[in-house]
N, C-alpha and C. Protein backbone atom coordinates (compact mmCIF):
# COMPACT_ATOMS: atom_id res chain seq x y z
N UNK A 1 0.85 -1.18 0.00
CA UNK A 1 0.00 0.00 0.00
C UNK A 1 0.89 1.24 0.00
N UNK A 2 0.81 2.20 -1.01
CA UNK A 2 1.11 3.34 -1.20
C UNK A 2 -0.26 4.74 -0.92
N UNK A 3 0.73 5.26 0.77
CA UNK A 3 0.26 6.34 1.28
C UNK A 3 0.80 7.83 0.72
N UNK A 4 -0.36 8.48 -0.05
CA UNK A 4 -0.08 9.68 -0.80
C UNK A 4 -1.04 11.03 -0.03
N UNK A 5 0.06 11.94 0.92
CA UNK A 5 -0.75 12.32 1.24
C UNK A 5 -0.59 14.12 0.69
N UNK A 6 -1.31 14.74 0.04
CA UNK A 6 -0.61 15.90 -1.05
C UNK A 6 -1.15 17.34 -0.42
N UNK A 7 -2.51 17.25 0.94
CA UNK A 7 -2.53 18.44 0.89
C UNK A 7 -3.36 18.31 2.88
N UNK A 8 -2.75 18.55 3.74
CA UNK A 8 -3.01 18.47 4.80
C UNK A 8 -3.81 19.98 5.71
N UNK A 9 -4.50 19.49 6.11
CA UNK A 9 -5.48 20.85 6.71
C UNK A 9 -5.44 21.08 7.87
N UNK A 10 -4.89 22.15 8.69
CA UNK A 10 -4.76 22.47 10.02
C UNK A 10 -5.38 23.47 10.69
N UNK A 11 -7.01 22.62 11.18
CA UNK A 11 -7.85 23.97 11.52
C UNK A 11 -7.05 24.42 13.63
N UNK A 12 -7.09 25.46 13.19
CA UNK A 12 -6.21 26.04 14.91
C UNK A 12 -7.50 27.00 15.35
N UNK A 13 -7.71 26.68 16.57
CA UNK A 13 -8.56 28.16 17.59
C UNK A 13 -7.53 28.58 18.18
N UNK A 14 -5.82 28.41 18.19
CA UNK A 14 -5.30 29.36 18.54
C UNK A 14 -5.10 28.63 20.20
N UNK A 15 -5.14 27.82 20.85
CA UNK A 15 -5.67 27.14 21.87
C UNK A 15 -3.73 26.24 22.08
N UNK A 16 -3.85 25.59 23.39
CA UNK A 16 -2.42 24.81 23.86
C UNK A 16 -2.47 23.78 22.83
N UNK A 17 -4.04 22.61 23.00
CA UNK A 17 -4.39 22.01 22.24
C UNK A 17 -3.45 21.90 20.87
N UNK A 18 -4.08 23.15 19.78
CA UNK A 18 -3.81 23.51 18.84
C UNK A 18 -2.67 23.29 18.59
N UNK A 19 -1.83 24.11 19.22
CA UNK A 19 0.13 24.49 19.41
C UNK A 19 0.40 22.78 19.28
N UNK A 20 0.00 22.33 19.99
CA UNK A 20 0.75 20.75 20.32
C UNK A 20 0.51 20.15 18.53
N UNK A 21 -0.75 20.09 18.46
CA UNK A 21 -0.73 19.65 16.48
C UNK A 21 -0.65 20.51 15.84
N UNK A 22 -0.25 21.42 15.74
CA UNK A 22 0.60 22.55 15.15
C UNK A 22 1.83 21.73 14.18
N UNK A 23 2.58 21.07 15.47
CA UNK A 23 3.77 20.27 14.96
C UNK A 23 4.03 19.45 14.44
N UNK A 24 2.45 18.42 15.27
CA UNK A 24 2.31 16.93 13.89
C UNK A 24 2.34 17.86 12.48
N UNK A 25 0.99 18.81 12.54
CA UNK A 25 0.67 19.14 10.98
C UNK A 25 2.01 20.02 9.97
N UNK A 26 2.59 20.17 10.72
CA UNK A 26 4.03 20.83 10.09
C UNK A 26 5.35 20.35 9.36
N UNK A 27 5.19 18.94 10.29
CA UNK A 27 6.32 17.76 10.04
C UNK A 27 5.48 17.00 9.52
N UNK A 28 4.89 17.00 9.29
CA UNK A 28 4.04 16.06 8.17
C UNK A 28 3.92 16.76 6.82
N UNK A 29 3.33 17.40 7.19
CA UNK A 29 3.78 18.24 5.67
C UNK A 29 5.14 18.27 4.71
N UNK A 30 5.58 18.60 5.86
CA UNK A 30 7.57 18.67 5.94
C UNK A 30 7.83 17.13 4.60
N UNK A 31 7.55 16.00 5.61
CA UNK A 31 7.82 14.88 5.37
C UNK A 31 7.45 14.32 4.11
N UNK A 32 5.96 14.56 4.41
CA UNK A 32 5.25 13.84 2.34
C UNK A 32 5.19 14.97 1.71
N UNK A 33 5.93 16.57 1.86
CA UNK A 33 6.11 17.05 0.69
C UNK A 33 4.52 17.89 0.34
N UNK A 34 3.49 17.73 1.02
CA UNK A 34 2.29 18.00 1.06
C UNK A 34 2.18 19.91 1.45
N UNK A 35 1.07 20.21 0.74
CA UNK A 35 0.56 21.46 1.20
C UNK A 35 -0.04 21.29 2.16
N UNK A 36 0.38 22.34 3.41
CA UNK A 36 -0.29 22.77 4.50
C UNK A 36 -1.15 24.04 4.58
N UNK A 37 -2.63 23.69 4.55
CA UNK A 37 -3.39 24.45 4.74
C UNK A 37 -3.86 24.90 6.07
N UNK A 38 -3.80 25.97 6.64
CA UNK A 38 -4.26 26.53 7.78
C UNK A 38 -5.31 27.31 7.89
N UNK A 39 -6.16 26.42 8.85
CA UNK A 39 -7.54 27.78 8.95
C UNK A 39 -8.17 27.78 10.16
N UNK A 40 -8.68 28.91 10.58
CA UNK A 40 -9.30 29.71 11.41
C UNK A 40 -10.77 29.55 11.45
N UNK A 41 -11.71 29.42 12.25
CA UNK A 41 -12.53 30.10 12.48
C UNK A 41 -13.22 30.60 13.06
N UNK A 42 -13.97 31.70 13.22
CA UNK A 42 -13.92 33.00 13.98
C UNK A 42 -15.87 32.02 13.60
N UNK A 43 -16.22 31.88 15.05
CA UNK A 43 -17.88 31.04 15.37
C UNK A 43 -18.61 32.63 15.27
N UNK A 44 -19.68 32.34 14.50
CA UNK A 44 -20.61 33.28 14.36
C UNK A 44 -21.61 32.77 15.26
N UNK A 45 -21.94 33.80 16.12
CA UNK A 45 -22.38 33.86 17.00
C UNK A 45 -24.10 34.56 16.90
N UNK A 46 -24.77 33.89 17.03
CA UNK A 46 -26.59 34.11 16.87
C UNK A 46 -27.17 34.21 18.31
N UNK A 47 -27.66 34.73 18.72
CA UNK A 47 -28.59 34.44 19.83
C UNK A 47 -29.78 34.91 19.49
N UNK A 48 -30.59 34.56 20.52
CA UNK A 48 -32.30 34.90 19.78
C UNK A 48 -32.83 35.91 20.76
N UNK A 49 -33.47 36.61 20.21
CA UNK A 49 -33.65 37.68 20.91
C UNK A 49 -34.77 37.42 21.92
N UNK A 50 -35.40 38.25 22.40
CA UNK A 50 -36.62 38.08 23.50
C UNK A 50 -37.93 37.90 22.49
N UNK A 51 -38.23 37.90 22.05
CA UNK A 51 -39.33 37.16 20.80
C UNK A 51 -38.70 36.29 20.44
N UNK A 52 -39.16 35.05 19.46
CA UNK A 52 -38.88 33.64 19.04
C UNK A 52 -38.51 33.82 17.84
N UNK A 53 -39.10 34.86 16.78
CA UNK A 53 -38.81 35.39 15.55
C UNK A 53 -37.79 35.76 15.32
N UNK A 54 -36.82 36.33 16.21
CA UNK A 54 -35.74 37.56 16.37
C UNK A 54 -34.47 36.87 16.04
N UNK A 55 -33.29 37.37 15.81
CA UNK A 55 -32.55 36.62 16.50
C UNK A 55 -31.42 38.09 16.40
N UNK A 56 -30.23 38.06 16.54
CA UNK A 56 -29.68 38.94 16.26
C UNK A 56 -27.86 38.23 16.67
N UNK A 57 -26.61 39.28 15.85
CA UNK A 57 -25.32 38.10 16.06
C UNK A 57 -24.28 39.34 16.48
N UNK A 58 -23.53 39.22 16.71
CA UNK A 58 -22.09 39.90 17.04
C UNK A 58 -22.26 41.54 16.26
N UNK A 59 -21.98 42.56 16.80
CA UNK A 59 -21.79 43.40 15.46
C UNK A 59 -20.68 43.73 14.92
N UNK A 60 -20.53 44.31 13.83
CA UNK A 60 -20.05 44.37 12.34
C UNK A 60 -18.48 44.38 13.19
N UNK A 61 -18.10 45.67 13.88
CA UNK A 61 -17.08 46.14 14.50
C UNK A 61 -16.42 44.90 15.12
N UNK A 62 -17.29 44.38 15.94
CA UNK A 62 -16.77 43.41 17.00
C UNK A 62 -16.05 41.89 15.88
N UNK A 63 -16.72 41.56 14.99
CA UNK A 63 -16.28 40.32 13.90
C UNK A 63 -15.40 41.17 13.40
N UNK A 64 -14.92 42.37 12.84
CA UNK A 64 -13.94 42.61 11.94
C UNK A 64 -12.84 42.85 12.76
N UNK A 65 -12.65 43.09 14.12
CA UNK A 65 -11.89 42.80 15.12
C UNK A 65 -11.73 41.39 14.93
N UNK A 66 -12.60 40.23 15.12
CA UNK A 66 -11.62 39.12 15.38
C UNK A 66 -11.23 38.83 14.16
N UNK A 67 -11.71 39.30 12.78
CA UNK A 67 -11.11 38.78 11.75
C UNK A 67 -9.51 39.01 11.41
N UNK A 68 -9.44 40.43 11.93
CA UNK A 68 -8.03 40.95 11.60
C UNK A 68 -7.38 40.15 12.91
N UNK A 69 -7.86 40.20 13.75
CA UNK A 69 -6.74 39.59 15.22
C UNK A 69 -6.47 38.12 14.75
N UNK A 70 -6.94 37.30 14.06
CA UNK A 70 -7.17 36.14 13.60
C UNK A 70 -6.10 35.88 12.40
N UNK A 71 -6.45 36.89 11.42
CA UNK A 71 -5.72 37.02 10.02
C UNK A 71 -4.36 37.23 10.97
N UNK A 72 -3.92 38.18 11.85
CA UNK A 72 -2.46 38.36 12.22
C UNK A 72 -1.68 37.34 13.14
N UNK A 73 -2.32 36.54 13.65
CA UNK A 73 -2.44 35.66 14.50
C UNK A 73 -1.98 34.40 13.40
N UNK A 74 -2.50 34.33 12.49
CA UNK A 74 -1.70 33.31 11.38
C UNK A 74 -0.88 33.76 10.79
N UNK A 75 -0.83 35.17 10.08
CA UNK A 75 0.46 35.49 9.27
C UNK A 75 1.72 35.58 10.56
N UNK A 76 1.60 35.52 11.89
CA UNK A 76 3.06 35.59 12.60
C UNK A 76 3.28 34.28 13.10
N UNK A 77 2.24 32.89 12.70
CA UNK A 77 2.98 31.72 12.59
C UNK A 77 3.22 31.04 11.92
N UNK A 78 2.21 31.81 10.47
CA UNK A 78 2.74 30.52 9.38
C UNK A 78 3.06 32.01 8.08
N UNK A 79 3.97 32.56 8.26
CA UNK A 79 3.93 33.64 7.46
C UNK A 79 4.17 33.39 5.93
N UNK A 80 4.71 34.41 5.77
CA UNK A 80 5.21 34.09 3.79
C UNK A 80 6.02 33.02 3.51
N UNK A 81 6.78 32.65 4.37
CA UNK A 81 8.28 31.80 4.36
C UNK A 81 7.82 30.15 4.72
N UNK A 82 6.86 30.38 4.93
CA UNK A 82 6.32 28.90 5.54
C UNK A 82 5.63 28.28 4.17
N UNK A 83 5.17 29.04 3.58
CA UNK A 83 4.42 28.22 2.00
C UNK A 83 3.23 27.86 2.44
N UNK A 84 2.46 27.96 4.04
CA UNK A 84 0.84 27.29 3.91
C UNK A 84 -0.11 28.67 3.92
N UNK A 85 -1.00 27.70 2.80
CA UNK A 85 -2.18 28.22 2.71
C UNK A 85 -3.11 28.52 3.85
N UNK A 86 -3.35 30.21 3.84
CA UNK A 86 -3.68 30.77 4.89
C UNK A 86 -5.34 31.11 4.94
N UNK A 87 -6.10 30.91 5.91
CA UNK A 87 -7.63 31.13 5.53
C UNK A 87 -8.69 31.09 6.96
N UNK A 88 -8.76 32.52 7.06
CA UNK A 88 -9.73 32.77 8.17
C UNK A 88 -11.31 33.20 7.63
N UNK A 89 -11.99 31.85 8.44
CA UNK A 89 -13.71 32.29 7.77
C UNK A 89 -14.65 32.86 9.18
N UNK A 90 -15.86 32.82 8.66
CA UNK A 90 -16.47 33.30 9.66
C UNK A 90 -17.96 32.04 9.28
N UNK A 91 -17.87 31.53 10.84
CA UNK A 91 -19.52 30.48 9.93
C UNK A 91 -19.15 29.65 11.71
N UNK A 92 -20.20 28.43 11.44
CA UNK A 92 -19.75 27.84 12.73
C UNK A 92 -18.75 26.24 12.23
N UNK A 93 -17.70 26.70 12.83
CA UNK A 93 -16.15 25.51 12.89
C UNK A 93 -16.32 24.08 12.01
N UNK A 94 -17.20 23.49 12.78
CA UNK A 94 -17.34 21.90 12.12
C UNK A 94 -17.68 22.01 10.65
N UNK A 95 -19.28 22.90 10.21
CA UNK A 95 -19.66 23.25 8.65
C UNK A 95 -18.20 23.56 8.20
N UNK A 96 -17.52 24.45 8.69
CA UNK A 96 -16.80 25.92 7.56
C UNK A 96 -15.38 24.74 7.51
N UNK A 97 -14.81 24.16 8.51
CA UNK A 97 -13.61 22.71 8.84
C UNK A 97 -14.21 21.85 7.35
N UNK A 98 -15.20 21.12 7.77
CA UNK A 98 -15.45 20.21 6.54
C UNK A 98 -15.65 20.78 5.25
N UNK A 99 -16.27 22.07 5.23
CA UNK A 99 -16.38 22.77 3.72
C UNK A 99 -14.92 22.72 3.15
N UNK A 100 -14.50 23.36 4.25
CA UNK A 100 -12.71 23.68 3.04
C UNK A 100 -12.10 22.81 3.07
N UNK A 101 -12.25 21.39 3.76
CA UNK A 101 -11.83 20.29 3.29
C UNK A 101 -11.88 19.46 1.97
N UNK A 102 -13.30 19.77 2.01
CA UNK A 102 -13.99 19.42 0.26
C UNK A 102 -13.63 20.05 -0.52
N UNK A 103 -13.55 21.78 -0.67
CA UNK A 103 -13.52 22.40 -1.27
C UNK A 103 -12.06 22.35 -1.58
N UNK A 104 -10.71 22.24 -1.03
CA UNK A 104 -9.64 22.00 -1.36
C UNK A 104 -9.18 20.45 -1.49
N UNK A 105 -9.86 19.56 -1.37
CA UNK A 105 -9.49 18.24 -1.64
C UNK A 105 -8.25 17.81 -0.75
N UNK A 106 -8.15 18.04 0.27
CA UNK A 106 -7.81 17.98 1.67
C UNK A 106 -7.55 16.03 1.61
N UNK A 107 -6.52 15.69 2.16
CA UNK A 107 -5.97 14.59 2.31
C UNK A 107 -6.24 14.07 3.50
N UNK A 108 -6.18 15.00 4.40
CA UNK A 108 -5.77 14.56 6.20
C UNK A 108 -5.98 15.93 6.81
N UNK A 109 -6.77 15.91 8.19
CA UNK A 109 -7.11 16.59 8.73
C UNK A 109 -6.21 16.74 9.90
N UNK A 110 -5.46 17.35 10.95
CA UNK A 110 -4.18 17.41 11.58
C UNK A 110 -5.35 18.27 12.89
N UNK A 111 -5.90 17.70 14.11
CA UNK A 111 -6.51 18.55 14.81
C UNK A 111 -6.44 18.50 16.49
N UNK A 112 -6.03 19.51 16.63
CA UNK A 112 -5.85 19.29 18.91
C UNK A 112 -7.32 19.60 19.43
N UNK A 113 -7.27 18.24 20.47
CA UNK A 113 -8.39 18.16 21.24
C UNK A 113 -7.73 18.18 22.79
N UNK A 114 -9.06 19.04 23.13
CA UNK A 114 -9.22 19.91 24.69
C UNK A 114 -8.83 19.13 25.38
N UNK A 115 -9.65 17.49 25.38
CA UNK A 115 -9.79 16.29 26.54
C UNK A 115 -10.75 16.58 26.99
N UNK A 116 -11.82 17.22 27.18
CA UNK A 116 -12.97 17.84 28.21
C UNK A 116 -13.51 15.95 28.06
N UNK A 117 -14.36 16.01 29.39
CA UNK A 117 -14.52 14.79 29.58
C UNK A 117 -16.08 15.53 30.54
N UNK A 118 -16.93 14.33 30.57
CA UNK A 118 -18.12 14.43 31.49
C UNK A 118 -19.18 15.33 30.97
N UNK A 119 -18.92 16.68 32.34
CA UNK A 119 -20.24 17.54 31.67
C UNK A 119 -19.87 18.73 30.10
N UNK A 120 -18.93 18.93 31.12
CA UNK A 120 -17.90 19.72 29.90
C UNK A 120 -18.12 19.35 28.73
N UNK A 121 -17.87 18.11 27.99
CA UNK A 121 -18.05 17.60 27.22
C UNK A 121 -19.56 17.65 26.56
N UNK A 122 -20.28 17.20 27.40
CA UNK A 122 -21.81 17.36 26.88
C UNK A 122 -22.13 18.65 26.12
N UNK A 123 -21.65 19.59 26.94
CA UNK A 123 -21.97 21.24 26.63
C UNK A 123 -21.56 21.34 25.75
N UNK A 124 -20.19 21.61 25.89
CA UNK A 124 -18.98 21.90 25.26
C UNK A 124 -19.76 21.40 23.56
N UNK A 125 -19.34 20.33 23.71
CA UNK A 125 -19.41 19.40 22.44
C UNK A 125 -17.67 19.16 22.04
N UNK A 126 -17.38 18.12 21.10
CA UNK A 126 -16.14 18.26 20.41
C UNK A 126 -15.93 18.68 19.16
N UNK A 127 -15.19 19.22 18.72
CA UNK A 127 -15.05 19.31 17.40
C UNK A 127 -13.87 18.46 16.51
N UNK A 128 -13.26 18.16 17.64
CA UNK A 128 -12.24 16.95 16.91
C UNK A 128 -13.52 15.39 16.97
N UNK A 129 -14.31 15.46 17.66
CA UNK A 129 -15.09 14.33 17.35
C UNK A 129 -15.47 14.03 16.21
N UNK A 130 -16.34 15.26 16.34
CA UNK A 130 -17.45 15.64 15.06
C UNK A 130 -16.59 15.31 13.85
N UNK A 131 -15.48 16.19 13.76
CA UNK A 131 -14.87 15.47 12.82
C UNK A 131 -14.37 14.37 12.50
N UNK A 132 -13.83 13.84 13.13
CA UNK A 132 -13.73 12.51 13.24
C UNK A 132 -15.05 11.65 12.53
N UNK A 133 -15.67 11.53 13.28
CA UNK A 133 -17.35 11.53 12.85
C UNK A 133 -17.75 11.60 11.18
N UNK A 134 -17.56 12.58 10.87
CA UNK A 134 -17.83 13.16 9.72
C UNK A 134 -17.29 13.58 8.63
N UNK A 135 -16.00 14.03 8.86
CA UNK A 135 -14.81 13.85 7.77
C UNK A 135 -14.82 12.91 6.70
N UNK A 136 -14.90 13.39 5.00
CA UNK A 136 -14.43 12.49 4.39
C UNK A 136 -13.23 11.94 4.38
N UNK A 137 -12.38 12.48 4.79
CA UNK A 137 -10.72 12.18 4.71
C UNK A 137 -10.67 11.79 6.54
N UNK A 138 -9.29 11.12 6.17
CA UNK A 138 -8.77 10.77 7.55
C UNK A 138 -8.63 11.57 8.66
N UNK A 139 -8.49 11.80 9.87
CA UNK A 139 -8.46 12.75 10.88
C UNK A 139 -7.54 12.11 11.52
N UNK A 140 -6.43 13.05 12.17
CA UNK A 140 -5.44 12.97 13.45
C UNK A 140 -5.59 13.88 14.42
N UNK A 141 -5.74 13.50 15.33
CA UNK A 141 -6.11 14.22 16.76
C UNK A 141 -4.81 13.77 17.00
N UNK A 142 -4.84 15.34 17.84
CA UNK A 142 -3.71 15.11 19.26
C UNK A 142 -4.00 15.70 20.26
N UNK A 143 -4.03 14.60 21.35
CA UNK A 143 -4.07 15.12 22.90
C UNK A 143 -2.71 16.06 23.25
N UNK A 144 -3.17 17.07 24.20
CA UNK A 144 -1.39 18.02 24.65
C UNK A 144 -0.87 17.29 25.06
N UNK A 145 -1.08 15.82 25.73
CA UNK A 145 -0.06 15.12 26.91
C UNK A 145 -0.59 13.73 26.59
N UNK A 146 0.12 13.24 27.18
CA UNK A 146 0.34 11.60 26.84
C UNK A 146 1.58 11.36 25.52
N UNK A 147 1.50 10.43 25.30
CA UNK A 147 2.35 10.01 24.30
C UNK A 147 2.62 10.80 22.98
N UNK A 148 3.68 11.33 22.64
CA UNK A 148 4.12 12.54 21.36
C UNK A 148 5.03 11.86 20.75
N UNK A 149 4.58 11.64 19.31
CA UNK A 149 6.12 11.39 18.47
C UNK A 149 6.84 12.25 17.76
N UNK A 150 6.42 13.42 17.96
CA UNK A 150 7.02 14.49 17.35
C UNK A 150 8.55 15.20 18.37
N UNK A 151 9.43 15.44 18.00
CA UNK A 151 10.49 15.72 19.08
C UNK A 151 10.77 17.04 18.42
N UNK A 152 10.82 17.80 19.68
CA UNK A 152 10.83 19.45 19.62
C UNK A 152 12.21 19.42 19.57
N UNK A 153 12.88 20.60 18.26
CA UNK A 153 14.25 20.76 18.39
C UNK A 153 14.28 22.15 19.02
């Protein structure tokens, strides 16, 4: 069996999580020669107003704040010199994760999970699950702790 893997996707919230597969998704890339895609996303946020009809989301000011804090937040870790494809959306994570997976024909998904366990979890929800779950392509999770094969130089 010949493993071809040509274009790897590294969704980050910017989180410890994240940082830790930061490095799988980097040295992997490194390794099969693959494009590293990096993306962001900034959860659009709805709540419903005091009528059932209503609803209303973040305003304009407050999203174009996290867009730019977001956009700079990737160009000072994966800047020009790094070669990955850079891409901050706005939508909710799991949809906008699997869209640009499809939409770029995404090989392998490279993603850090919290660990939340119990209630946390219930609430919370996962999004390394979900994906997992739902992903057409393969998914790699990494826990921050326990076992790492990646060695920090």
């Amino acid at each position: 069996m010949i493993v071809s893997i040509g274009r790897i996707l590294f969704p980050t919230d910017f989180s410890e999580p994240a940082k830790e597969a930061q490095k799988y998704a980097t040295t992997l890339a490194e390794k099969f020669g693959a494009e590293l895609h990096v993306l962001h996303v900034v959860p659009e946020i709805i709540l419903p107003a005091t009528d059932s009809y209503t609803t209303w989301s973040l305003p304009e000011g407050g999203m174009k704040a996290q867009l730019e804090s977001a956009e700079k937040q990737l160009q000072a870790e994966f800047g020009a010199t790094s070669g990955a494809h850079r891409a901050v959306v706005v939508g909710f994570p799991i949809e906008e994760i699997m869209k640009y997976a499809v939409d770029n024909a995404i090989d392998l998904i490279v993603v850090g999970t919290h660990g939340h366990t119990g209630l946390s979890h219930l609430l919370l929800g996962s999004v390394a699950e979900k994906l997992v779950r739902l992903a057409k392509c393969p998914v790699l999770t990494v826990h921050p702790q326990g076992h790492q094969f990646v060695i920090s130089e």
